[in-house]
Structure formats: C-alpha cells, structure tokens
N, C-alpha and C. Protein backbone atom coordinates (compact mmCIF):
# COMPACT_ATOMS: atom_id res chain seq x y z
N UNK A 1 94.81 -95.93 -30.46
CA UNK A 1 95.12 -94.67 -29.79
C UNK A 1 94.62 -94.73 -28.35
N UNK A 2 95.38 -94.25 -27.03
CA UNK A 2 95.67 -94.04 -26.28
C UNK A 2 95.59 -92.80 -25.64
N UNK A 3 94.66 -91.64 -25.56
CA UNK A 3 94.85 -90.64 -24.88
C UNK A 3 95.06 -90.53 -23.61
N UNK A 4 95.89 -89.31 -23.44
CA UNK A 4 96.31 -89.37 -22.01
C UNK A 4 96.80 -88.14 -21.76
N UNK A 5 97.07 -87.30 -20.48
CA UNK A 5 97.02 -86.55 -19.92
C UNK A 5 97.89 -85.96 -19.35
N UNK A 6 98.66 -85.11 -19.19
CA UNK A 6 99.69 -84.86 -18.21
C UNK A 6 99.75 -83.62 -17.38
N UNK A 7 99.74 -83.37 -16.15
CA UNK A 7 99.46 -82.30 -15.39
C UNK A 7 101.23 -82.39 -14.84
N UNK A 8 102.28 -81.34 -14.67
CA UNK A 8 102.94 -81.09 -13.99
C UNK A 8 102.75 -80.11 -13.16
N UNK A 9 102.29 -80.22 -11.90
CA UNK A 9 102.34 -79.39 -10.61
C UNK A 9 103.07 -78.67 -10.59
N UNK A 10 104.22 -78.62 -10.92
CA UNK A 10 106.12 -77.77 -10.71
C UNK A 10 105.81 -76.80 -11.59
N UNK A 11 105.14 -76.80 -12.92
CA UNK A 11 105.26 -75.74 -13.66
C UNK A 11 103.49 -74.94 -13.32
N UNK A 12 102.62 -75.28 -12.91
CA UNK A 12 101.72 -74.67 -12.48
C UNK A 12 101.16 -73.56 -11.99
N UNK A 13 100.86 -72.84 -12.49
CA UNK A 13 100.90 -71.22 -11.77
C UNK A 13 99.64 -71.00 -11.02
N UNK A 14 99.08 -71.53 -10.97
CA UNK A 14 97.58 -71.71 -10.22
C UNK A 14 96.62 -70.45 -10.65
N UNK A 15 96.90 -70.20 -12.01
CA UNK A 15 96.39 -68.85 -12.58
C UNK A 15 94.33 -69.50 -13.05
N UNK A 16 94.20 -70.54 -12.67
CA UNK A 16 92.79 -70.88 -13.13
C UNK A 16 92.71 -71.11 -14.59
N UNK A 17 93.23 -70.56 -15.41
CA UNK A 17 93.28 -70.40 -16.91
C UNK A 17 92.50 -71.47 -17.06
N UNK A 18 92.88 -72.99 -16.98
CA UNK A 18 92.49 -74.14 -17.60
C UNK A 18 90.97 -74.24 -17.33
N UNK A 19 90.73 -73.71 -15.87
CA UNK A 19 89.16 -73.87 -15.57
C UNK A 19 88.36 -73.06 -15.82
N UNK A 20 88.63 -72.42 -16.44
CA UNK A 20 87.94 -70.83 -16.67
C UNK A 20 87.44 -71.19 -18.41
N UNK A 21 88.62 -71.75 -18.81
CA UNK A 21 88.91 -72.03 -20.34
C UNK A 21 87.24 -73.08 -20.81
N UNK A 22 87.64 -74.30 -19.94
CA UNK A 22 87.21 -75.50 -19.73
C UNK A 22 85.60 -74.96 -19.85
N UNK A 23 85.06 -74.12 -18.75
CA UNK A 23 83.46 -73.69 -18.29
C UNK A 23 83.14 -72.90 -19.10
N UNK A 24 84.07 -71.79 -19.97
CA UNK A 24 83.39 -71.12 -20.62
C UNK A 24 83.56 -71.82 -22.62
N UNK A 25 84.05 -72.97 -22.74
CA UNK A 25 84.52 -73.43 -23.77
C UNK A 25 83.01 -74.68 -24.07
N UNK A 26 83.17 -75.82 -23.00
CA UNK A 26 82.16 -76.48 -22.76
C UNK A 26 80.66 -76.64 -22.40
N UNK A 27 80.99 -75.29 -21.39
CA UNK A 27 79.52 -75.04 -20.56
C UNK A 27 79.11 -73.62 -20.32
N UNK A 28 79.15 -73.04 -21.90
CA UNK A 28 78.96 -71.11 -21.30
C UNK A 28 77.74 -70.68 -21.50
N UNK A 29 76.79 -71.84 -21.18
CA UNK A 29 75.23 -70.92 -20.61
C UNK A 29 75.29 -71.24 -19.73
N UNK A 30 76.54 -71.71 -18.35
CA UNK A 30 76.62 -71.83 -16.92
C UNK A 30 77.48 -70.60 -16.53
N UNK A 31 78.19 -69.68 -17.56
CA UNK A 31 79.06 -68.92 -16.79
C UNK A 31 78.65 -68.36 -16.08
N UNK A 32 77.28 -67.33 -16.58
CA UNK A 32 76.84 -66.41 -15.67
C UNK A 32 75.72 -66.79 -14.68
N UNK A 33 76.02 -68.02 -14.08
CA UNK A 33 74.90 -68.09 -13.29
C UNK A 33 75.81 -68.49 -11.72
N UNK A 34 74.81 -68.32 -10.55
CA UNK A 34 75.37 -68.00 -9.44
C UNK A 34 75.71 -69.15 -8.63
N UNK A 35 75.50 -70.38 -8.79
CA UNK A 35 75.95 -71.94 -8.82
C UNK A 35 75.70 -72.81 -9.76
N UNK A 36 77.29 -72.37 -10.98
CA UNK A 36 76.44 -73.11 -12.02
C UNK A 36 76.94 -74.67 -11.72
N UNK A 37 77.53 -75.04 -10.78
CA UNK A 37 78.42 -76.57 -10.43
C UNK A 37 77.97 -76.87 -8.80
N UNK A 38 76.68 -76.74 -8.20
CA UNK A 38 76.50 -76.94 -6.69
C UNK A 38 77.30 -77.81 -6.23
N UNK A 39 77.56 -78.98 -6.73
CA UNK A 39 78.05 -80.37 -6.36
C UNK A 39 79.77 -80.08 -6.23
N UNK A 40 80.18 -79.08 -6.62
CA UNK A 40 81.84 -78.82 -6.35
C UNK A 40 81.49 -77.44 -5.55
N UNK A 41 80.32 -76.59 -5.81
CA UNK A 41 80.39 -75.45 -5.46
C UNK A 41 81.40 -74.51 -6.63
N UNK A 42 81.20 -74.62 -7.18
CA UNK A 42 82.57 -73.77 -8.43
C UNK A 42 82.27 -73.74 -9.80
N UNK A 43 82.62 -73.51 -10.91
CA UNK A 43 82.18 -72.82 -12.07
C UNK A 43 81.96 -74.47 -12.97
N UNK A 44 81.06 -74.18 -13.73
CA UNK A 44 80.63 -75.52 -14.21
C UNK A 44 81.95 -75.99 -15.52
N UNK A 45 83.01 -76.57 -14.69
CA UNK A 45 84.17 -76.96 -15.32
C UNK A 45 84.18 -78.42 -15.11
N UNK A 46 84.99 -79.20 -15.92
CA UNK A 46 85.35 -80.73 -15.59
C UNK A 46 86.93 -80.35 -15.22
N UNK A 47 87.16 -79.35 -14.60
CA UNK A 47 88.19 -79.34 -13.67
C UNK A 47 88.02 -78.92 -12.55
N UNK A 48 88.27 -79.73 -11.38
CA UNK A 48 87.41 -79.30 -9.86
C UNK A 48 89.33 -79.21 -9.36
N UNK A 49 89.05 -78.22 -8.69
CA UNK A 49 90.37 -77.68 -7.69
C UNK A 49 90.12 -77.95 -6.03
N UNK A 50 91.35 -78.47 -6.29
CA UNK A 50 91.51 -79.05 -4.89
C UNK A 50 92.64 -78.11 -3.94
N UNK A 51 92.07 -77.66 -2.92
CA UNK A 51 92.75 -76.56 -2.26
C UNK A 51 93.39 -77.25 -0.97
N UNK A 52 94.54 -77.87 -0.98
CA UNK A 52 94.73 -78.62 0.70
C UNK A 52 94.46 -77.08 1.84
N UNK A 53 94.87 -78.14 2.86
CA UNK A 53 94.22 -77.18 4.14
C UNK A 53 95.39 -77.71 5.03
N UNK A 54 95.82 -76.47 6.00
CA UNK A 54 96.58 -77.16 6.73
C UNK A 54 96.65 -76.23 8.13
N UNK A 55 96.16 -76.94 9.10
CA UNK A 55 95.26 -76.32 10.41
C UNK A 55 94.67 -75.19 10.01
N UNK A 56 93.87 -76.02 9.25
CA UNK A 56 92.25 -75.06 9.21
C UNK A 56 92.45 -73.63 7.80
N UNK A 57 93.72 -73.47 7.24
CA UNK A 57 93.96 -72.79 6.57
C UNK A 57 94.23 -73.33 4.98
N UNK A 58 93.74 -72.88 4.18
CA UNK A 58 94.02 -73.06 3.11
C UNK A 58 95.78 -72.87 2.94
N UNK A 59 96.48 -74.18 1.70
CA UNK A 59 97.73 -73.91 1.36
C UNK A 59 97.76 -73.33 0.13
N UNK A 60 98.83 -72.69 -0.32
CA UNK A 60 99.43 -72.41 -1.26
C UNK A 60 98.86 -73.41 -2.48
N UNK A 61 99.46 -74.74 -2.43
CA UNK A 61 99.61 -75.72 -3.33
C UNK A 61 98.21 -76.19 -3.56
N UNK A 62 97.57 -76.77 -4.55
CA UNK A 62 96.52 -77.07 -4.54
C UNK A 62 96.60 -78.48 -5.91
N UNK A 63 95.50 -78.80 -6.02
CA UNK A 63 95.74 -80.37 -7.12
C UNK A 63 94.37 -79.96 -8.29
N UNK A 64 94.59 -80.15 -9.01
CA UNK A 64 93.59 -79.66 -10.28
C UNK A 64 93.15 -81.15 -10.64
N UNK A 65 92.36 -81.96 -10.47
CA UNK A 65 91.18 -82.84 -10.64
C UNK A 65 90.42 -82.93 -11.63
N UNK A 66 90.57 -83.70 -12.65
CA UNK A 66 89.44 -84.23 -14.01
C UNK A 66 89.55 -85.74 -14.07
N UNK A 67 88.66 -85.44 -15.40
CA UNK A 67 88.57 -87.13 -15.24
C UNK A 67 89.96 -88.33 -15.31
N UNK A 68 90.06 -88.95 -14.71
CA UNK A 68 91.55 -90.21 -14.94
C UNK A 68 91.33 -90.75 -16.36
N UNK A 69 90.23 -90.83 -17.07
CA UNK A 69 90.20 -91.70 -18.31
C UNK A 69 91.04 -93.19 -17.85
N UNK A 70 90.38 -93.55 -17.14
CA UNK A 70 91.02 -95.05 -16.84
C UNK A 70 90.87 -95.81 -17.83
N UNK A 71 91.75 -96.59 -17.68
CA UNK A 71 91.75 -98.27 -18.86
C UNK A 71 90.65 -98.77 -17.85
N UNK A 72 90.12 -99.45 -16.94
CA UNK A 72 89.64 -99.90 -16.01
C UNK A 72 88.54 -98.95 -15.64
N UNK A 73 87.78 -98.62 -15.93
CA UNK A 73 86.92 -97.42 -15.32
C UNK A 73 86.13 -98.00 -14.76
N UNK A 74 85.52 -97.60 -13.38
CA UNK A 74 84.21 -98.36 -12.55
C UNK A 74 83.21 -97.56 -13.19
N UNK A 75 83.35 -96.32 -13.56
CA UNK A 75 81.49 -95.82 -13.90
C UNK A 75 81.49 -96.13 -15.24
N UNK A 76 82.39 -97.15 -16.09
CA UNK A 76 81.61 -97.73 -17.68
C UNK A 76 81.13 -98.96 -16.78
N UNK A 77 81.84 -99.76 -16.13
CA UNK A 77 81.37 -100.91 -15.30
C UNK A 77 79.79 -100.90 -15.09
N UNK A 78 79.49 -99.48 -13.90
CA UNK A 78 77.98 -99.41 -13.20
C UNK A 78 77.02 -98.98 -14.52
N UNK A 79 77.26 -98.41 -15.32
CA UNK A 79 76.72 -97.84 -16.10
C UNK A 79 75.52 -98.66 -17.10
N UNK A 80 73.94 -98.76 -16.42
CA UNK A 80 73.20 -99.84 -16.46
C UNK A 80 72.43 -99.57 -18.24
N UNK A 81 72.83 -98.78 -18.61
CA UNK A 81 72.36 -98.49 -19.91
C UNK A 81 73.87 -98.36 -21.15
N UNK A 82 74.82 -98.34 -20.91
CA UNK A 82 76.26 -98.27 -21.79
C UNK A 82 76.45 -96.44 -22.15
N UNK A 83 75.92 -95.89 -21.75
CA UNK A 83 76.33 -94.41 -21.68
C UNK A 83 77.39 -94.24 -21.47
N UNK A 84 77.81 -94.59 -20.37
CA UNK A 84 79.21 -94.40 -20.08
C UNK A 84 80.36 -94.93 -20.62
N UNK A 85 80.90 -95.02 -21.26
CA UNK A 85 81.53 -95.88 -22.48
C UNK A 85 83.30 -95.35 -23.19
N UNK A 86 83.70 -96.60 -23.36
CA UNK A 86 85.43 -95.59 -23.78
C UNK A 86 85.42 -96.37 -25.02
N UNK A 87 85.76 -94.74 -25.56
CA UNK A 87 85.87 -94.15 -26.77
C UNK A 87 86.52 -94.99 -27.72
N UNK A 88 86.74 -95.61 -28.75
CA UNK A 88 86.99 -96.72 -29.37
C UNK A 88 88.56 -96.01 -30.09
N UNK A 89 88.28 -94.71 -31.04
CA UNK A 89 88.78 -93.67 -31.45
C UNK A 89 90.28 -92.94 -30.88
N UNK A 90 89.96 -92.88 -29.41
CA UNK A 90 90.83 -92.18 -28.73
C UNK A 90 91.19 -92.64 -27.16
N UNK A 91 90.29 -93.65 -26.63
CA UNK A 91 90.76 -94.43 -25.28
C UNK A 91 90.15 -93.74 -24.61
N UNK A 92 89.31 -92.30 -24.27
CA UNK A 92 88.74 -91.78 -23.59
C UNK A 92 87.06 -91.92 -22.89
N UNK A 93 87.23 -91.90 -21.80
CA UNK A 93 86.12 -92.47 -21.14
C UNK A 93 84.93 -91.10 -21.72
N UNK A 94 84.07 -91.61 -22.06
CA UNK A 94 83.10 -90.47 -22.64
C UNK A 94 81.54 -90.94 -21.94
N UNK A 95 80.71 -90.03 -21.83
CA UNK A 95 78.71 -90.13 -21.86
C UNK A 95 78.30 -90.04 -22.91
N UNK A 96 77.43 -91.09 -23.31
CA UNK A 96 76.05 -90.79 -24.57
C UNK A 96 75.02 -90.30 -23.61
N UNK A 97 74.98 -88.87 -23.84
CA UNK A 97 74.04 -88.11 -22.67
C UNK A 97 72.46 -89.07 -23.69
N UNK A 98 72.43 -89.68 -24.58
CA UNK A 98 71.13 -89.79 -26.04
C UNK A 98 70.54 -90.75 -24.93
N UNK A 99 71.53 -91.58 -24.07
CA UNK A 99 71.39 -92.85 -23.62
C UNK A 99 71.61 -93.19 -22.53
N UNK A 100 71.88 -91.83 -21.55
CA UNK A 100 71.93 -91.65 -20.15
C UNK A 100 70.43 -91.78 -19.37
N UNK A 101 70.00 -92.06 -18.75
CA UNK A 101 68.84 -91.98 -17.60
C UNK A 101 69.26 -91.16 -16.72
N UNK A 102 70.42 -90.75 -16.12
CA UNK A 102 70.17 -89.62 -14.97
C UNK A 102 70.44 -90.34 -13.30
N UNK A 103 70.63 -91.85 -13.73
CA UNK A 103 70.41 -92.40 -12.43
C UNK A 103 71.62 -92.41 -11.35
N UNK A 104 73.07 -91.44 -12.01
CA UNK A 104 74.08 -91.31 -10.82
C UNK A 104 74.77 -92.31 -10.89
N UNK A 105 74.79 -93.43 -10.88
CA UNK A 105 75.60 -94.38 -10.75
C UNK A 105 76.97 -94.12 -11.09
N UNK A 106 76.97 -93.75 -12.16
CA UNK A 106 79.18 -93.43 -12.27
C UNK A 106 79.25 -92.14 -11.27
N UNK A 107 78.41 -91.62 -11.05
CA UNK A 107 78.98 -89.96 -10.23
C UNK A 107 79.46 -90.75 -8.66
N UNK A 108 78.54 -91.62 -8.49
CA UNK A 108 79.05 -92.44 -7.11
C UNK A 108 80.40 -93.37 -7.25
N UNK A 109 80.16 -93.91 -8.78
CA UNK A 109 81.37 -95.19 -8.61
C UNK A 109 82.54 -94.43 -8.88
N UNK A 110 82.89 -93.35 -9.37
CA UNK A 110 84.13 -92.57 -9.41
C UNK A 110 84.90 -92.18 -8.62
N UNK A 111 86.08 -93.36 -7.95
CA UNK A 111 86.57 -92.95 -7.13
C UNK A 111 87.56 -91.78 -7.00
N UNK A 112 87.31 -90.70 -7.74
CA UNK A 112 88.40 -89.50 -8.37
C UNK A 112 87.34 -88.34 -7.74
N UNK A 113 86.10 -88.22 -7.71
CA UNK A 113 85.15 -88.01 -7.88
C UNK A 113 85.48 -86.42 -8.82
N UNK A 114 85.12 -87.02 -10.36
CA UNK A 114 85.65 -86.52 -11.49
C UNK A 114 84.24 -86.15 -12.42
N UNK A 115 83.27 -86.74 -11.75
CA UNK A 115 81.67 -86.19 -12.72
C UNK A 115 81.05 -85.11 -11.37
N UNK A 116 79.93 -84.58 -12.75
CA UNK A 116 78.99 -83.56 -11.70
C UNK A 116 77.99 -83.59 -12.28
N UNK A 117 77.11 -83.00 -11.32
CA UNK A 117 75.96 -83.52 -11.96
C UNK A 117 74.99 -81.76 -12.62
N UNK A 118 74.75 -81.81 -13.96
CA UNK A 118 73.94 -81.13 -15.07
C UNK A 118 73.07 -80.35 -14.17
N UNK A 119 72.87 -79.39 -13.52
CA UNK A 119 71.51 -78.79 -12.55
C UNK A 119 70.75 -78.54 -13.52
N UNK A 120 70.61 -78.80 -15.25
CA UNK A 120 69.65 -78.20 -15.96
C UNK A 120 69.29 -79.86 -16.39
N UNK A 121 69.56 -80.30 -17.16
CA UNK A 121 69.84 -81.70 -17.84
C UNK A 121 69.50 -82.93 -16.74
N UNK A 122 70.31 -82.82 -15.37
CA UNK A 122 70.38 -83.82 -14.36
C UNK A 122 70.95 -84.66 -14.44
N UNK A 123 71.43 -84.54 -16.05
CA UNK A 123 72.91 -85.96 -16.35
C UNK A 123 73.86 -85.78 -15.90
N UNK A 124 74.98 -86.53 -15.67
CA UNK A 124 76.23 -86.28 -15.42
C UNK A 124 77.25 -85.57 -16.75
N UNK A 125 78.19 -84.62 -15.87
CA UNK A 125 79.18 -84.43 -17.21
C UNK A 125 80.52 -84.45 -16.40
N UNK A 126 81.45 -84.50 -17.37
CA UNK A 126 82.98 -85.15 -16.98
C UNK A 126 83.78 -84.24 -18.22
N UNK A 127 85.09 -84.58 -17.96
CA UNK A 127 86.08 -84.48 -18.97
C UNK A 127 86.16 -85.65 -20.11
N UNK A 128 85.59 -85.41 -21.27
CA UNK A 128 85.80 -83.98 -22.23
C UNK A 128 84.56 -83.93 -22.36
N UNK A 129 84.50 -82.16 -22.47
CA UNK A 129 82.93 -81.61 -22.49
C UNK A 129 82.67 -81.71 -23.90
N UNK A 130 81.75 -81.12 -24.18
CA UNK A 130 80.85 -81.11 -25.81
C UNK A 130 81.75 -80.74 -26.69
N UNK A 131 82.48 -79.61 -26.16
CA UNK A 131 83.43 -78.55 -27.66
C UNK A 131 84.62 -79.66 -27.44
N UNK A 132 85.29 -80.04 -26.15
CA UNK A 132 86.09 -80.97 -26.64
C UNK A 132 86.17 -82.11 -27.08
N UNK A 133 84.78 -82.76 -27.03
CA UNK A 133 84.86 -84.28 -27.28
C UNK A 133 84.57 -84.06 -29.16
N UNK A 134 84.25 -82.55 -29.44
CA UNK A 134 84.73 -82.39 -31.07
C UNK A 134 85.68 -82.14 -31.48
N UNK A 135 86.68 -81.81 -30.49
CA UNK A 135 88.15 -81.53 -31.08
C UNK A 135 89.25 -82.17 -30.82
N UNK A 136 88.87 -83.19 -30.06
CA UNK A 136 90.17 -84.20 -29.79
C UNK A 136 89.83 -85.18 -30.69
N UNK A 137 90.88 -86.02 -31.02
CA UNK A 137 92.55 -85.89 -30.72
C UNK A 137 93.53 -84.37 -30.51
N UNK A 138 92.92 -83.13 -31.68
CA UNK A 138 93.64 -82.61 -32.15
C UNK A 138 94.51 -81.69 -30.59
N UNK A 139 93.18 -81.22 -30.70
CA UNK A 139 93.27 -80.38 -29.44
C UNK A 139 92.71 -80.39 -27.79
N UNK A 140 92.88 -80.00 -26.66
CA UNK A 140 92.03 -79.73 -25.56
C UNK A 140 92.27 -78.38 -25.14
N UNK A 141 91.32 -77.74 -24.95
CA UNK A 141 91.14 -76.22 -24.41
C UNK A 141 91.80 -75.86 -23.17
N UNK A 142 91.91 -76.54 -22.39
CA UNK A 142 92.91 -77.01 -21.34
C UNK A 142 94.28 -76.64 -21.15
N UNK A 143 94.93 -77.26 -22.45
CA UNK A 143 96.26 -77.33 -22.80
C UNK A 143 96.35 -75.77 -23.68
N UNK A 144 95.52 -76.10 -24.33
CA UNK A 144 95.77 -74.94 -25.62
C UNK A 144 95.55 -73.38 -24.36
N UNK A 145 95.02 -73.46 -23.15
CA UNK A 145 95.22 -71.93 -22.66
C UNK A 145 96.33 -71.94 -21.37
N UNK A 146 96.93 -72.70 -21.51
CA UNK A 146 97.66 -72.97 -20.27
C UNK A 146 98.95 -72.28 -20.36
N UNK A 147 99.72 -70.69 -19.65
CA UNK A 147 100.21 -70.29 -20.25
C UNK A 147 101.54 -71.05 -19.61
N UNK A 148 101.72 -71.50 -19.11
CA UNK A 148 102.93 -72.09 -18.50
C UNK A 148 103.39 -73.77 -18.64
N UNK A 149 102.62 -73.84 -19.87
CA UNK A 149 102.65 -75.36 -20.40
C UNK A 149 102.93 -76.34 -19.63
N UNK A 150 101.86 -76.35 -18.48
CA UNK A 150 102.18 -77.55 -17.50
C UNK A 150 100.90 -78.63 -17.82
N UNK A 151 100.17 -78.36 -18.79
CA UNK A 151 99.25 -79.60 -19.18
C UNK A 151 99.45 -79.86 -20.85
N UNK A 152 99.33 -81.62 -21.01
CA UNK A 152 99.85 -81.70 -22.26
C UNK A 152 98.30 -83.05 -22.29
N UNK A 153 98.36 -83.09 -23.27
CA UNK A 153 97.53 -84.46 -23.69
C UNK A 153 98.57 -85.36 -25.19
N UNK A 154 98.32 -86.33 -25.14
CA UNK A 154 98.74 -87.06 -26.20
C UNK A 154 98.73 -88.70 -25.98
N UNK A 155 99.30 -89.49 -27.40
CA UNK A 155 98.61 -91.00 -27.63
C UNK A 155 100.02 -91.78 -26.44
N UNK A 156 99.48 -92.39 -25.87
CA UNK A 156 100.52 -93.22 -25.42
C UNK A 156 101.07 -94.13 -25.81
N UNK A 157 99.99 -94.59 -27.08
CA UNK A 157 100.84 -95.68 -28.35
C UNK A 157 101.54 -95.09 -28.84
N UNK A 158 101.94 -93.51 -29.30
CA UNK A 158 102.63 -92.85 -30.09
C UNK A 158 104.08 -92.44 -29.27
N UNK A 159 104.99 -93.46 -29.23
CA UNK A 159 106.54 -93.43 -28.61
C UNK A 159 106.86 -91.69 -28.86
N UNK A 160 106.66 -90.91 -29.70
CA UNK A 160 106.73 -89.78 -30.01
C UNK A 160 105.70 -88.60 -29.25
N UNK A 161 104.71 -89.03 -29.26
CA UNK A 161 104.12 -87.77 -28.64
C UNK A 161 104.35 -87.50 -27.29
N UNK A 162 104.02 -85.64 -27.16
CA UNK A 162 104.35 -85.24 -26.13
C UNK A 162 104.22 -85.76 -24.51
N UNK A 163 103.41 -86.47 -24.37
CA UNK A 163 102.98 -87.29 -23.55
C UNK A 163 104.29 -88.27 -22.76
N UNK A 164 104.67 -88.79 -24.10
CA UNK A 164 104.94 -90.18 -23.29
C UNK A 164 106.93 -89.46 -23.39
N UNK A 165 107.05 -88.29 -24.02
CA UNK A 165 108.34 -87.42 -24.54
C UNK A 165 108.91 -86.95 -22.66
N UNK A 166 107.40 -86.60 -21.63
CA UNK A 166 107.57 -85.87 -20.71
C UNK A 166 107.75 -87.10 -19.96
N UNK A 167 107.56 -88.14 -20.17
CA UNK A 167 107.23 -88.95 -19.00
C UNK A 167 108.46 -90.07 -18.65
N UNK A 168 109.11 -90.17 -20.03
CA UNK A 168 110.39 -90.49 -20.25
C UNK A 168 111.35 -89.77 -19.33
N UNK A 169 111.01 -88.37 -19.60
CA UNK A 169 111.99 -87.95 -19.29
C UNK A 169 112.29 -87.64 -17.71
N UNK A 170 110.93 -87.86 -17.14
CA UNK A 170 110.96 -87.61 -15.25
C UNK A 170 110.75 -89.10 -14.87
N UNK A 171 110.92 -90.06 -15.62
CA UNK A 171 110.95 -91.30 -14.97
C UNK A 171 112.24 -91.66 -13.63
N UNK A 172 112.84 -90.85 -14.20
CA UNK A 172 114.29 -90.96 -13.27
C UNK A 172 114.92 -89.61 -13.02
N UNK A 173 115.43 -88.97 -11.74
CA UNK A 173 115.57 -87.82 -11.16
C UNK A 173 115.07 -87.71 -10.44
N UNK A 174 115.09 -86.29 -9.35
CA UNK A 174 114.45 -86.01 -8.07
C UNK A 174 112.85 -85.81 -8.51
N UNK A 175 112.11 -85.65 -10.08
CA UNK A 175 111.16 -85.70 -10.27
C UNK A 175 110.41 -87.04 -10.20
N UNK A 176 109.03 -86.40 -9.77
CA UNK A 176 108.12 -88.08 -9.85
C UNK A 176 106.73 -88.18 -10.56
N UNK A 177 106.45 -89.25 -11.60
CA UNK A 177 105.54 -89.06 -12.35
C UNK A 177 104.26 -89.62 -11.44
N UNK A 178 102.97 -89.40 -10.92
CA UNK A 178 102.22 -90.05 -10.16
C UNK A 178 101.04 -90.53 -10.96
N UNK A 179 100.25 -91.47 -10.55
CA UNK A 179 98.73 -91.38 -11.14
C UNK A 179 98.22 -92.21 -9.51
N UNK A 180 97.12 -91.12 -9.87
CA UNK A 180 96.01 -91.02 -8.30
C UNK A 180 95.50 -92.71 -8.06
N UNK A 181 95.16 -93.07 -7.16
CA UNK A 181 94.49 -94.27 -6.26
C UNK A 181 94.84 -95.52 -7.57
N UNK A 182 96.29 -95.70 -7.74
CA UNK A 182 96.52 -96.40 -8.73
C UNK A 182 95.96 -98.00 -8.32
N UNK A 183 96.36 -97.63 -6.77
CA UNK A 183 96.09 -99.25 -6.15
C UNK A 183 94.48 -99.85 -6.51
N UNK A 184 93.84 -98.83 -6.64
CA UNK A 184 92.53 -99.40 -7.43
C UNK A 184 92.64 -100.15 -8.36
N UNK A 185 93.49 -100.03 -9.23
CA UNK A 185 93.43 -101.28 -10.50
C UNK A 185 92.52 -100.03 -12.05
N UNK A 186 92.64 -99.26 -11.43
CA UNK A 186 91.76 -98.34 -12.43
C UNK A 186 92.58 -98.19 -13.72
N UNK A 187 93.82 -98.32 -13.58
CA UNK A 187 94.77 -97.48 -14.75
C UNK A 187 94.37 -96.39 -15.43
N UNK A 188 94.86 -95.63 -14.47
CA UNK A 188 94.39 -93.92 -15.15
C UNK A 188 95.21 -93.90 -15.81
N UNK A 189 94.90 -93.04 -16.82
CA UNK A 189 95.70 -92.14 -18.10
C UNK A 189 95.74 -90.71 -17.88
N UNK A 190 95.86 -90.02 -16.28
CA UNK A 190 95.93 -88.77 -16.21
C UNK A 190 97.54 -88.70 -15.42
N UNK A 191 98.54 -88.40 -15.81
CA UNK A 191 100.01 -88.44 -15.08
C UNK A 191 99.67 -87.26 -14.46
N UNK A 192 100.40 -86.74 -13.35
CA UNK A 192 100.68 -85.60 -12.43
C UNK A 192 102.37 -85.72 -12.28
N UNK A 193 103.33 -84.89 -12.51
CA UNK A 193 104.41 -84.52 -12.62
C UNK A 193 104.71 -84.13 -10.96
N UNK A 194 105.17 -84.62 -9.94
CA UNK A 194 105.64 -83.68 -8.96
C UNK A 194 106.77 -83.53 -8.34
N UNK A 195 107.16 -83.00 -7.32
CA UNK A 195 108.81 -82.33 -7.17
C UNK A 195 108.79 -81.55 -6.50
C-alpha cells in the first residue's frame, strides 16, 4: 500500500474546514491558545496555508501545504535516531515521537517545509497527527470535512481507488496534475489538481 493524497485547487473553497478540522482533531489542547503553531504563526495544524502576494497584497488564490509523504524523503534520511520513518503499512512518512530527541533535523531537511515544531513537547509534528495516524488507511479528517470534495487520499497500488480514479482522469485536458519540487528526486505522494 501506497498512500497518497490529492488536493484539487479548482474545487477549493478556501473555507479553512480542513485546517480547522486537522488542529482541533489532532492537536485540541492547542486550540485555545494564542500561538499554538509560532513557527507558521497559525493554528497548530499539519496544514500550513500559503497566501501568495502580489505587490505587497495578499491574492485571492492561496496553496494548502502538508506533508508530500515522499517515496524519497530527506527528513527519514537526516533522521539520526530512525524516528522519522515510512510506514511499512501504508507508505506514509510518520515520527516515533518514543524515539525522537528533539534535535530538528527533518524540520530543516524538509524541503516542503511541512513539520513544526511541538512548543510543549519540542518534537516535531507533521501530517498525520495522532487521531489520524489511528485512522488511516480508513479515513483522514481532512477529507472527511471538506465540503467541496477537493481532497481525497487513497492506495496508489489500488488501480481503483479514488486517488489514482482522479488522476487518470486530469492526466490529459486543459487540467494539470502537479507534485511540488519534483526535481528533487523526493517523489511526493501529495498530487495538486490545477486549472
């Protein structure tokens, strides 16, 4: 198994849902606090929003940011104790916080920059948080609140699942399937749909 990700931008309503979902699903003794994510500045989610700017003004359009779950990942690479580690189960890049030290190294080697760092703990956390790394395969909180079904997860070994159903199908048309700083050699497993 193969997990993987799919964000379409086109259907996106920029309603927050997913990050809201994400912080209060994974991390809700951070909701009510007044920087519970310093390092993004924003709600302690493993989804960081990316707001372009354009002369000096915020745009419309913006890019929603988690982890790539690379085949290739540099922070299992740096990772001087094996904390950082993909998932045998499901292909997903995961932390053994049991077996973390705290020492940063993947928060630097992530060229997505897709971890943050714990202001209570001091470990790093990423996509998938605690409640989801118990419910996948089945589910991600993500997907499951997204009312405009522009995020999907599924196996990319599975010719059938939704995943690889969407990706088929914008391979060809004025649509384009992307994955971020591919030229890295990282092979992300997070698609972005755009158009």
């Amino acid at each position: 198994m193969r997990l993987a990700y799919v964000w379409d931008s086109r259907r996106c309503i920029s309603c927050m849902a997913c990050v809201v979902a994400c912080a209060s699903a994974n991390y809700p003794e951070f909701m009510f606090k007044d920087k519970p994510n310093p390092q993004w500045n924003w709600l302690a989610s493993n989804i960081r929003v990316v707001v372009r700017e354009k002369d000096g003004r915020p745009e419309i359009r913006l890019r929603l940011l988690s982890c790539q779950h690379c085949e290739n990942p540099p922070c299992v690479d740096v990772c001087p104790t094996g904390a950082s580690y993909i998932d045998k189960r499901t292909g997903l890049v995961k932390i053994d916080h049991s077996r973390c030290i705290g020492c940063r190294a993947c928060i630097v080697a992530c060229p997505y920059n897709a971890r943050w760092l714990n202001p209570i703990t001091l470990q790093p956390e990423k996509c998938p948080g605690p409640l989801c790394s118990r419910t996948l395969p089945e589910k991600a909180v993500c997907v499951e609140v997204c009312p405009a079904g522009a995020r999907l997860i599924g196996d990319l070994d599975d010719p059938r699942s939704p995943v690889n159903e969407v990706l088929r199908r914008y391979k060809v048309g004025k649509y384009k399937v992307e994955r971020m700083k591919e030229h890295l050699g990282t092979s992300p497993k997070w698609f972005v749909i755009t158009g």
